[in-house]
Protein backbone atom coordinates (compact mmCIF):
# COMPACT_ATOMS: atom_id res chain seq x y z
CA UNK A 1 33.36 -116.69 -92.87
CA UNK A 2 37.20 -116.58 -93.73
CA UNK A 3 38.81 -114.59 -95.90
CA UNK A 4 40.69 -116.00 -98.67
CA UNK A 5 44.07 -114.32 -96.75
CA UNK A 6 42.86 -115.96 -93.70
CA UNK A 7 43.06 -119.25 -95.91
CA UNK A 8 45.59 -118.56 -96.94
CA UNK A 9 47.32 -117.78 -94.01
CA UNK A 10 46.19 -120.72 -92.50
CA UNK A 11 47.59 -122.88 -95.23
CA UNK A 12 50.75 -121.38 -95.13
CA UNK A 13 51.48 -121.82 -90.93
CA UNK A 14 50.10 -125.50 -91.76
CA UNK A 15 52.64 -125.92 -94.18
CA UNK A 16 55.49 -124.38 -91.51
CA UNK A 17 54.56 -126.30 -89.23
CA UNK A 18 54.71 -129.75 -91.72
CA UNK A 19 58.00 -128.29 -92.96
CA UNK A 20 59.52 -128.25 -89.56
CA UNK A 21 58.07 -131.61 -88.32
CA UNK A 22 60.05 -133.36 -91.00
CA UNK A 23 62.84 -131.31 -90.88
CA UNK A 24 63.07 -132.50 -87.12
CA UNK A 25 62.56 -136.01 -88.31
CA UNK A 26 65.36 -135.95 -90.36
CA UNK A 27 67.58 -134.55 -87.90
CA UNK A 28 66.90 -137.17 -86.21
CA UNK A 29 67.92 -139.49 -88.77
CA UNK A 30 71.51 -138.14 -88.70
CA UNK A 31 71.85 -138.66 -85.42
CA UNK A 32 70.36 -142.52 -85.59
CA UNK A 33 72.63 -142.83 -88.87
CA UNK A 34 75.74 -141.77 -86.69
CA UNK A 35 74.99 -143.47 -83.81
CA UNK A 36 74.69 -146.76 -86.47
CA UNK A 37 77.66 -146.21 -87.79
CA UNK A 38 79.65 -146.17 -84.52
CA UNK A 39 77.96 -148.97 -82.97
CA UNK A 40 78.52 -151.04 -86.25
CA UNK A 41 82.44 -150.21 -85.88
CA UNK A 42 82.94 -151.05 -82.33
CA UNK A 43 80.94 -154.40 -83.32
CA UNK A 44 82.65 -155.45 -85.86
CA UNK A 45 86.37 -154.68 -84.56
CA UNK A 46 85.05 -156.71 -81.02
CA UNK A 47 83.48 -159.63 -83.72
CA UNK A 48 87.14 -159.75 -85.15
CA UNK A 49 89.15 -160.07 -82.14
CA UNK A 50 86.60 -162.81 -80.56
CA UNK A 51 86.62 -164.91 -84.21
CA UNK A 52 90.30 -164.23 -84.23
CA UNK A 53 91.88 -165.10 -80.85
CA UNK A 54 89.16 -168.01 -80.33
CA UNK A 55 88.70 -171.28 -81.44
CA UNK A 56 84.99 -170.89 -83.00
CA UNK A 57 85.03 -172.47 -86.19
CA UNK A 58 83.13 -169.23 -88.19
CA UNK A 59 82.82 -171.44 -91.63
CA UNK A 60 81.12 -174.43 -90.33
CA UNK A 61 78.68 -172.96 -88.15
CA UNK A 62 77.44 -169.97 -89.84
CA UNK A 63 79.00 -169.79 -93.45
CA UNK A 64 78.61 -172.92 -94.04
CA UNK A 65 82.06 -173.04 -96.18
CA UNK A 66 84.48 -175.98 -96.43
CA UNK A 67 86.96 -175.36 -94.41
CA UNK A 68 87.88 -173.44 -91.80
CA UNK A 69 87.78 -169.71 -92.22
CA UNK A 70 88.26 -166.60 -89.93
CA UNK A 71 89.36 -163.21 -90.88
CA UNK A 72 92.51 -161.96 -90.79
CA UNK A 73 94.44 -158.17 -90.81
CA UNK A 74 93.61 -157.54 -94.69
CA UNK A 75 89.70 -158.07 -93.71
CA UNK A 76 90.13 -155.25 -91.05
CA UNK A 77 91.71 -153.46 -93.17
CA UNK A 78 89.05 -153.56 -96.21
CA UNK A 79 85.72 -154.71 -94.12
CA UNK A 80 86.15 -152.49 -90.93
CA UNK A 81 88.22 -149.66 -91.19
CA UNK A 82 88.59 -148.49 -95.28
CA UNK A 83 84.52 -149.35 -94.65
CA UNK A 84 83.90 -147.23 -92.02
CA UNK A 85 86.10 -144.79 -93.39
CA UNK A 86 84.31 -144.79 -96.54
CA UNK A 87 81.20 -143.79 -95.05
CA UNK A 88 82.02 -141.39 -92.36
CA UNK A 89 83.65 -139.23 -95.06
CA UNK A 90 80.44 -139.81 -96.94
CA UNK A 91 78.18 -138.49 -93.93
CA UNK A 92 80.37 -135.64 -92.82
CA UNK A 93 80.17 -134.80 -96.55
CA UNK A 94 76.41 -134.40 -96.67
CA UNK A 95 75.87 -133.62 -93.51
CA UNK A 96 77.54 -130.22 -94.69
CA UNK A 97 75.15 -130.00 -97.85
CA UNK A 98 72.24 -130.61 -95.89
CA UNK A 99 73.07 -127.68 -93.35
CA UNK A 100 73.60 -125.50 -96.52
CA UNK A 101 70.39 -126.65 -98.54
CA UNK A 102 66.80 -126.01 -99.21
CA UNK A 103 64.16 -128.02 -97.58
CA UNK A 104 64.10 -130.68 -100.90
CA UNK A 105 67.96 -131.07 -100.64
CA UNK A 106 67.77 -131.70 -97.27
CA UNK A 107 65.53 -134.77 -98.03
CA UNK A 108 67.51 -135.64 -101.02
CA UNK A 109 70.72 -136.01 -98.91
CA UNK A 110 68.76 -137.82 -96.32
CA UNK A 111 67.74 -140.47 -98.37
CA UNK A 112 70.92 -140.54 -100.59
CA UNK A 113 73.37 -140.77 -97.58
CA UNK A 114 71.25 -144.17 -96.47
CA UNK A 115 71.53 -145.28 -99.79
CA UNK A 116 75.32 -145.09 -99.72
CA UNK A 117 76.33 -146.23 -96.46
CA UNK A 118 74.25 -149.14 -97.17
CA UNK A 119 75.97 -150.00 -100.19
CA UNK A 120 79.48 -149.92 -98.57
CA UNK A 121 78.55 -152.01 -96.52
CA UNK A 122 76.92 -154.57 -98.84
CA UNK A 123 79.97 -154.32 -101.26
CA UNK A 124 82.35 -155.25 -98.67
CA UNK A 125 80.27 -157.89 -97.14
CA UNK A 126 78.12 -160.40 -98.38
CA UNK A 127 74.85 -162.53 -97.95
CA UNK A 128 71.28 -161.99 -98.67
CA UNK A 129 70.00 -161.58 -95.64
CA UNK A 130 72.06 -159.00 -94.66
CA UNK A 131 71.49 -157.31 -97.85
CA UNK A 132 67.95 -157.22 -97.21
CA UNK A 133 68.06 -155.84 -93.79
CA UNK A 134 70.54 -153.06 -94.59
CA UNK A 135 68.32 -151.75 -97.74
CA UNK A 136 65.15 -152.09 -95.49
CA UNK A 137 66.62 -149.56 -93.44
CA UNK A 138 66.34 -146.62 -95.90
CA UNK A 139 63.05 -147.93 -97.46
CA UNK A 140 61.48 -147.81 -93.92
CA UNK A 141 63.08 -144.63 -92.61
CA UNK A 142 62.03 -142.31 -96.24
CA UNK A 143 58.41 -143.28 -95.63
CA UNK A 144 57.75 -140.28 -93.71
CA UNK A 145 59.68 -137.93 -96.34
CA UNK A 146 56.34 -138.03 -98.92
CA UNK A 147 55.60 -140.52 -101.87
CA UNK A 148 58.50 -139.45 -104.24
CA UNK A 149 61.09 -139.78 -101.41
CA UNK A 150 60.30 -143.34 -100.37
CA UNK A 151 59.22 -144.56 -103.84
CA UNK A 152 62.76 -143.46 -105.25
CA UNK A 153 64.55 -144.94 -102.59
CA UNK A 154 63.02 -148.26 -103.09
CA UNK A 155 63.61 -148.31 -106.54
CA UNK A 156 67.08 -146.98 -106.14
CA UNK A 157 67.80 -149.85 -103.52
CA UNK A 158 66.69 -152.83 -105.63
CA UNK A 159 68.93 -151.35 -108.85
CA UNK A 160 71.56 -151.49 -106.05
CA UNK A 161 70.88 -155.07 -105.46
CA UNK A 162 71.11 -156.23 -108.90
CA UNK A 163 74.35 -154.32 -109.55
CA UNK A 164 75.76 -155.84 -106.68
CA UNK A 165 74.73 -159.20 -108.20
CA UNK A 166 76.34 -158.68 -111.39
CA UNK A 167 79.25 -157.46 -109.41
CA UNK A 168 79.85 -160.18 -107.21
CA UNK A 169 79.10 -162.49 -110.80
CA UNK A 170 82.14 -161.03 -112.64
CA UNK A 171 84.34 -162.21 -109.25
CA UNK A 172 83.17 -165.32 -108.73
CA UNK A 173 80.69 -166.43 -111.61
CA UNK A 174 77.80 -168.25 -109.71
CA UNK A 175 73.77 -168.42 -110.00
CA UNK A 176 73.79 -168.03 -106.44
CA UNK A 177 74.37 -164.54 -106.74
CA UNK A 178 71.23 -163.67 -108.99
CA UNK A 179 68.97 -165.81 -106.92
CA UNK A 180 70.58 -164.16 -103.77
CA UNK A 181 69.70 -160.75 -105.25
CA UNK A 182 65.55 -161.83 -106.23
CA UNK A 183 65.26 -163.07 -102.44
CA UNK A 184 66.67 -159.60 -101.51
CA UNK A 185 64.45 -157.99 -103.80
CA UNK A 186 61.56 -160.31 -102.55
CA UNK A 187 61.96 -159.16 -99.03
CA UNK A 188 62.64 -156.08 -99.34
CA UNK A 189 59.09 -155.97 -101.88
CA UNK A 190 57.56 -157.19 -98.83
CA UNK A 191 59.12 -154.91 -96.23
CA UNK A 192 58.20 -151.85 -98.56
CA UNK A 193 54.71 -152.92 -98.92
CA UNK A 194 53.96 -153.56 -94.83
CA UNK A 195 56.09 -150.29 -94.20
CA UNK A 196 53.72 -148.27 -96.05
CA UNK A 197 50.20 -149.91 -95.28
CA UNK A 198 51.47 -149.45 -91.30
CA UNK A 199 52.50 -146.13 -91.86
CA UNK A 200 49.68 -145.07 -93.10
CA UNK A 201 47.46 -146.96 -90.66
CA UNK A 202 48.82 -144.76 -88.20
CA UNK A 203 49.00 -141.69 -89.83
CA UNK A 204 45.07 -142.17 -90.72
CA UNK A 205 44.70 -142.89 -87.18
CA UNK A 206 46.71 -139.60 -86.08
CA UNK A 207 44.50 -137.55 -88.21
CA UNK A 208 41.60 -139.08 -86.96
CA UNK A 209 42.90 -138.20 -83.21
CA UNK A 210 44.06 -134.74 -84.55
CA UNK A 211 40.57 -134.25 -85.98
CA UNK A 212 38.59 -135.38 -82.96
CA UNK A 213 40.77 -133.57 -80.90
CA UNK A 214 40.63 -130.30 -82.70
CA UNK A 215 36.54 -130.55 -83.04
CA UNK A 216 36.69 -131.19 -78.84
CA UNK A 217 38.85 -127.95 -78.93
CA UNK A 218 36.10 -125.90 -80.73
CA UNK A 219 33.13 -127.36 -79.08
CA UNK A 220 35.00 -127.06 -75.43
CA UNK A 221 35.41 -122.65 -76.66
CA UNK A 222 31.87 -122.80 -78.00
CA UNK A 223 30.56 -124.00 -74.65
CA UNK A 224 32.65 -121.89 -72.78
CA UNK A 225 33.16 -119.13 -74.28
CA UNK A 226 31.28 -116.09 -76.34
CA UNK A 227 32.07 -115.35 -79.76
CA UNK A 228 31.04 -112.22 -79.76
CA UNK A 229 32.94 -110.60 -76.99
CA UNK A 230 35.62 -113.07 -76.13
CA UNK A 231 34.12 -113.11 -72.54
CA UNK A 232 33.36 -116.37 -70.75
CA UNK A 233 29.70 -117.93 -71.43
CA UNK A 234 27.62 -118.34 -68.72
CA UNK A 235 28.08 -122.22 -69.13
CA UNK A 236 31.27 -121.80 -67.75
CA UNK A 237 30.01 -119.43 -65.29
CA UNK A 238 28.04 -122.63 -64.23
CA UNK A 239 31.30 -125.00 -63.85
CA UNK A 240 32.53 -122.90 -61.54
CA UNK A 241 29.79 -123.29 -58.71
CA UNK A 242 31.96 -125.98 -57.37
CA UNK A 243 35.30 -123.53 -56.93
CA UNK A 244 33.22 -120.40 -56.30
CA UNK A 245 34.79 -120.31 -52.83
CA UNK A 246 37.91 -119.85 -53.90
CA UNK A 247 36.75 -116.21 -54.60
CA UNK A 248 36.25 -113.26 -52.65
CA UNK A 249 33.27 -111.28 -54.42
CA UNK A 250 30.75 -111.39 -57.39
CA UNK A 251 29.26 -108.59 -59.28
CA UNK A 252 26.32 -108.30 -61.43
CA UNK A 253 27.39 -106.20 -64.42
CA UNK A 254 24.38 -104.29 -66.23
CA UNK A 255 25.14 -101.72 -69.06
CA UNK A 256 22.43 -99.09 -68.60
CA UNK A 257 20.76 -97.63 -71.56
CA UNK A 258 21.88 -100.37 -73.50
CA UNK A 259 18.70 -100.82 -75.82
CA UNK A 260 18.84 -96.57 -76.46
CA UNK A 261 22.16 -97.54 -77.90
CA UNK A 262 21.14 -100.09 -80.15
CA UNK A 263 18.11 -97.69 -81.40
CA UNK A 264 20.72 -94.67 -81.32
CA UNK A 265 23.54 -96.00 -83.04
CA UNK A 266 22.96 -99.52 -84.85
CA UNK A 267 23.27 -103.12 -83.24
CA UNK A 268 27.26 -103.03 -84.90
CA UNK A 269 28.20 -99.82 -82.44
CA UNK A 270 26.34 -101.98 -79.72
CA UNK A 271 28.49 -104.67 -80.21
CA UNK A 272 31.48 -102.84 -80.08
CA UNK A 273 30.33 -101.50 -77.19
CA UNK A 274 29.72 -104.31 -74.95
CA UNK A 275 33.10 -106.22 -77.07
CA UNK A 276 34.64 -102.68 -75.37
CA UNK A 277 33.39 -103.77 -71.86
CA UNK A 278 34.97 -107.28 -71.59
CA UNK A 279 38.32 -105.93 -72.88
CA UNK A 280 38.09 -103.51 -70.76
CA UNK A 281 38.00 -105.79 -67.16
CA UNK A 282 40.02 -108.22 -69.04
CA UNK A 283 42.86 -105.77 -69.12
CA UNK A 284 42.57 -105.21 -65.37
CA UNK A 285 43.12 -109.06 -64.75
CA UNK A 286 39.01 -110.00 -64.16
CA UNK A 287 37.37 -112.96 -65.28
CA UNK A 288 34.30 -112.02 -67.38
CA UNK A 289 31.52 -114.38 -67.95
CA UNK A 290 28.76 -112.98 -70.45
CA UNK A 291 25.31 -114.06 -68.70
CA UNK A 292 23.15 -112.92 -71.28
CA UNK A 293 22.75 -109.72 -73.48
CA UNK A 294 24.44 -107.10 -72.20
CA UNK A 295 24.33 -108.69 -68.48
CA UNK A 296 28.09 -110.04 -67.04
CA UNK A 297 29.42 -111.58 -64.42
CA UNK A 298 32.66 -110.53 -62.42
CA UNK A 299 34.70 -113.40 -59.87
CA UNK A 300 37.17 -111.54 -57.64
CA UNK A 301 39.56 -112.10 -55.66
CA UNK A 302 39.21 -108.71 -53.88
CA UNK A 303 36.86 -107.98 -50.99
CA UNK A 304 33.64 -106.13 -51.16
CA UNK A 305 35.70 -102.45 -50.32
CA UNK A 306 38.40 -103.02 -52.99
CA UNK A 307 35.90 -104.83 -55.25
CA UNK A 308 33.86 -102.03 -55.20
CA UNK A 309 36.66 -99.10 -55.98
CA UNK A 310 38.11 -101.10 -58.48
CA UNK A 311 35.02 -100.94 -60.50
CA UNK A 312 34.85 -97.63 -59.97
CA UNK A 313 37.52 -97.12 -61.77
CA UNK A 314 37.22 -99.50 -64.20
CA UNK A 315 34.08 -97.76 -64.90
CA UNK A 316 35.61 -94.64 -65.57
CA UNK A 317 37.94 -95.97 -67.96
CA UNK A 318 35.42 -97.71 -69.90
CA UNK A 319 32.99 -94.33 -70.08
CA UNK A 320 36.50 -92.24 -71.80
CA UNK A 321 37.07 -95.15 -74.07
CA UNK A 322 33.69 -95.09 -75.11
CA UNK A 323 33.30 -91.07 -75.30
CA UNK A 324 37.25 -91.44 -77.44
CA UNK A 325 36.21 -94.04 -79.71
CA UNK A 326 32.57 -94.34 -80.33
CA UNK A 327 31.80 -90.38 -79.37
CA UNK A 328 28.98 -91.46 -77.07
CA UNK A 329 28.37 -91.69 -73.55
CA UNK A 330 28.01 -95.45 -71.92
CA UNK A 331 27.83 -96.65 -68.17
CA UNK A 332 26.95 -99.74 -66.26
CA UNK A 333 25.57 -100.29 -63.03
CA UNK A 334 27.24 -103.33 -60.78
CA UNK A 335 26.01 -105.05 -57.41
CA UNK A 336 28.46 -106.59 -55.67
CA UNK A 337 28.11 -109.24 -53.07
CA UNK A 338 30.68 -111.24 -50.99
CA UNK A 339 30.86 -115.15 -50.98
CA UNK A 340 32.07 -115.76 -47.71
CA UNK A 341 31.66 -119.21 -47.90
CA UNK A 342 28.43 -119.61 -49.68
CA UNK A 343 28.84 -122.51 -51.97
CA UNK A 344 25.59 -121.68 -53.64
CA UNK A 345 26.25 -120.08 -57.13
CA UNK A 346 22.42 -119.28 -58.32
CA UNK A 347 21.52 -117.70 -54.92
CA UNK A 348 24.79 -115.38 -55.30
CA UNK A 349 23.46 -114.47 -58.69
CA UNK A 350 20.09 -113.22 -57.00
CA UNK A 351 21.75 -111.50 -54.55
CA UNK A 352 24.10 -109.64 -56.76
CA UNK A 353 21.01 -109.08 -59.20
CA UNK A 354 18.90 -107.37 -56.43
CA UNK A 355 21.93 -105.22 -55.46
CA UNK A 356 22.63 -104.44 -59.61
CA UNK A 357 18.67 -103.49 -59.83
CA UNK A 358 18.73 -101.36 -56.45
CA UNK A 359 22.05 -99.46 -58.26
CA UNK A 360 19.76 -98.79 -61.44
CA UNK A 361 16.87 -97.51 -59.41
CA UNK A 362 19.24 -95.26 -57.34
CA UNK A 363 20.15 -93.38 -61.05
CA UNK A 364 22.21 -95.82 -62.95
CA UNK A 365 26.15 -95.47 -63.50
CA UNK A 366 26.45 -96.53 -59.81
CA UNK A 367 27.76 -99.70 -58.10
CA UNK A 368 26.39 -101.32 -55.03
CA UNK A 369 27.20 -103.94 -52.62
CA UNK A 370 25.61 -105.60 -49.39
């Protein structure tokens, strides 16, 4: 059962961990956000010099304007560079408040710095369409940033749109503008409302992958492991019967006395006891697989000799921990048996078994091989 620090522990690395996932996302953003704003230069200086020194007529086929029109020097001058200009001084502006602010400035600036390259560029160009693509962008990109984020910065887009309708009204009074602005608004209604039912199809579908994945995590250390002592279970003792050559030696592990302990001292000194023996070959490097009760299984890599006088003294460390710490006296008996070759797990587990049983017949504390 947890704690309610454990809880809250938990909740508190969860919320790191959300913290820095957006915080990554919206670095990420500045980068895409420069990267746009360079490519959109270099496009728009290479769209002037084709429109210029050609002979496409820009008014009839995509303006649709009498006449024919193509910009000139003042347009580079107000659409390209004063433009650009504009909103590079804008980014390198909050680009410095973001480094310097708190998590919800950092979003703030994120979503504000969208909002105002986007209406730079709508002020000095014009046309619905690209109106509604270039507030889409922000909508679409604050989704991720939580409900207040993207709600504001839809809301803050359309009011753009209708004061750049009203603004482009008191320069050339038209209709056109108005209606120009609902279409924007329109589509960018619609863009808003797909952005967020896909985004949260996925993210539904990401928890639901996070969740299965998570409950295949703890079933997988159920199976293989033991809660108890942090050893390996002796289902994963089993899944290695196909790699068991790839070891040297096995030994039975049996803690002698085991049950007087239990009587002696209480089952909670027992556990610590045998939670004292796994810890104890884990720290020497030695895969421990509980097999049942206060029986264990050790893989080596060593040979028989060496397998055998490194239990020893493995033993003998375990013995003075448990003499230091639980001021009692605790030995196991081993039987140790080489694999050379045998690909037969359960017959190396009767082997070793015979060889543990022969140790605790000889007087216990003892280890034996073949």
């Amino acid at each position: 059962m947890k704690t309610i620090r454990q809880e809250q522990e938990q909740l508190s690395a969860s919320s790191v961990i959300i913290t820095n996932n957006i915080t990554s996302y919206m670095d990420k953003i500045w980068i895409g956000l420069l990267v746009s704003l360079i490519y959109v230069c270099v496009t728009e200086f290479a769209l002037f010099f084709i429109i210029r020194f050609s002979n496409l007529d820009l008014s009839k086929d995509f303006l649709f304007l009498p006449g024919r029109w193509a910009p000139d020097f003042n347009y580079i001058l107000r659409n390209i560079i004063v433009t650009n200009a504009l909103s590079c001084f804008f980014y390198i502006l909050f680009r410095i408040i973001y480094h310097k602010g708190s998590f919800e400035l950092k979003k703030i600036c994120v979503c504000v710095i969208y909002l105002i390259c986007a209406s730079i560029y709508s002020f000095s160009h014009w046309g619905f369409i690209f109106l509604s693509v270039i507030y889409c962008i922000p909508v679409i990109l604050s989704c991720p940033l939580g409900k207040n984020s993207h709600i504001s910065v839809f809301v803050a887009s359309i009011i753009l749109q209708i004061v750049y309708s009203i603004f482009q009204y008191f320069l050339l009074p038209s209709l056109f503008h108005f209606l120009s602005a609902a279409l924007c608004i329109a589509i960018l209604v619609a863009i808003y409302l797909i952005t967020i039912f896909i985004y949260k199809t996925l993210m539904t579908a990401l928890s639901d992958v996070k969740t299965y994945e998570k409950l295949n995590t703890d079933l997988k250390l159920r199976l293989y492991h033991d809660n108890l002592t942090g050893a390996y279970s002796k289902s994963a003792l089993m899944n290695e019967n196909d790699s068991i050559t790839s070891y040297a030696s096995i030994a039975f592990i049996d803690l002698d006395n085991f049950k007087e302990i239990n009587d002696n001292y209480g089952h909670d000194i027992g556990d610590e006891i045998l939670k004292a023996l796994v810890s104890t070959f884990q720290s020497h490097g030695e895969p421990v697989f509980r097999y049942g009760g206060d029986e264990f299984i050790i893989l080596s890599h060593l040979f028989r000799k060496e397998f055998a006088e490194k239990l020893k003294k493995i033993k003998s460390e375990f013995i003075s921990r448990c003499e230091k710490d639980y001021h009692l006296t605790a030995t196991f008996s081993a039987g140790i048996v080489e694999i050379k070759g045998h690909i037969d797990l359960k017959q190396l587990l009767k082997d070793s078994d015979r060889l543990m049983y022969t140790a605790k017949h000889s007087g216990k504390n003892q280890v034996t091989t073949d």
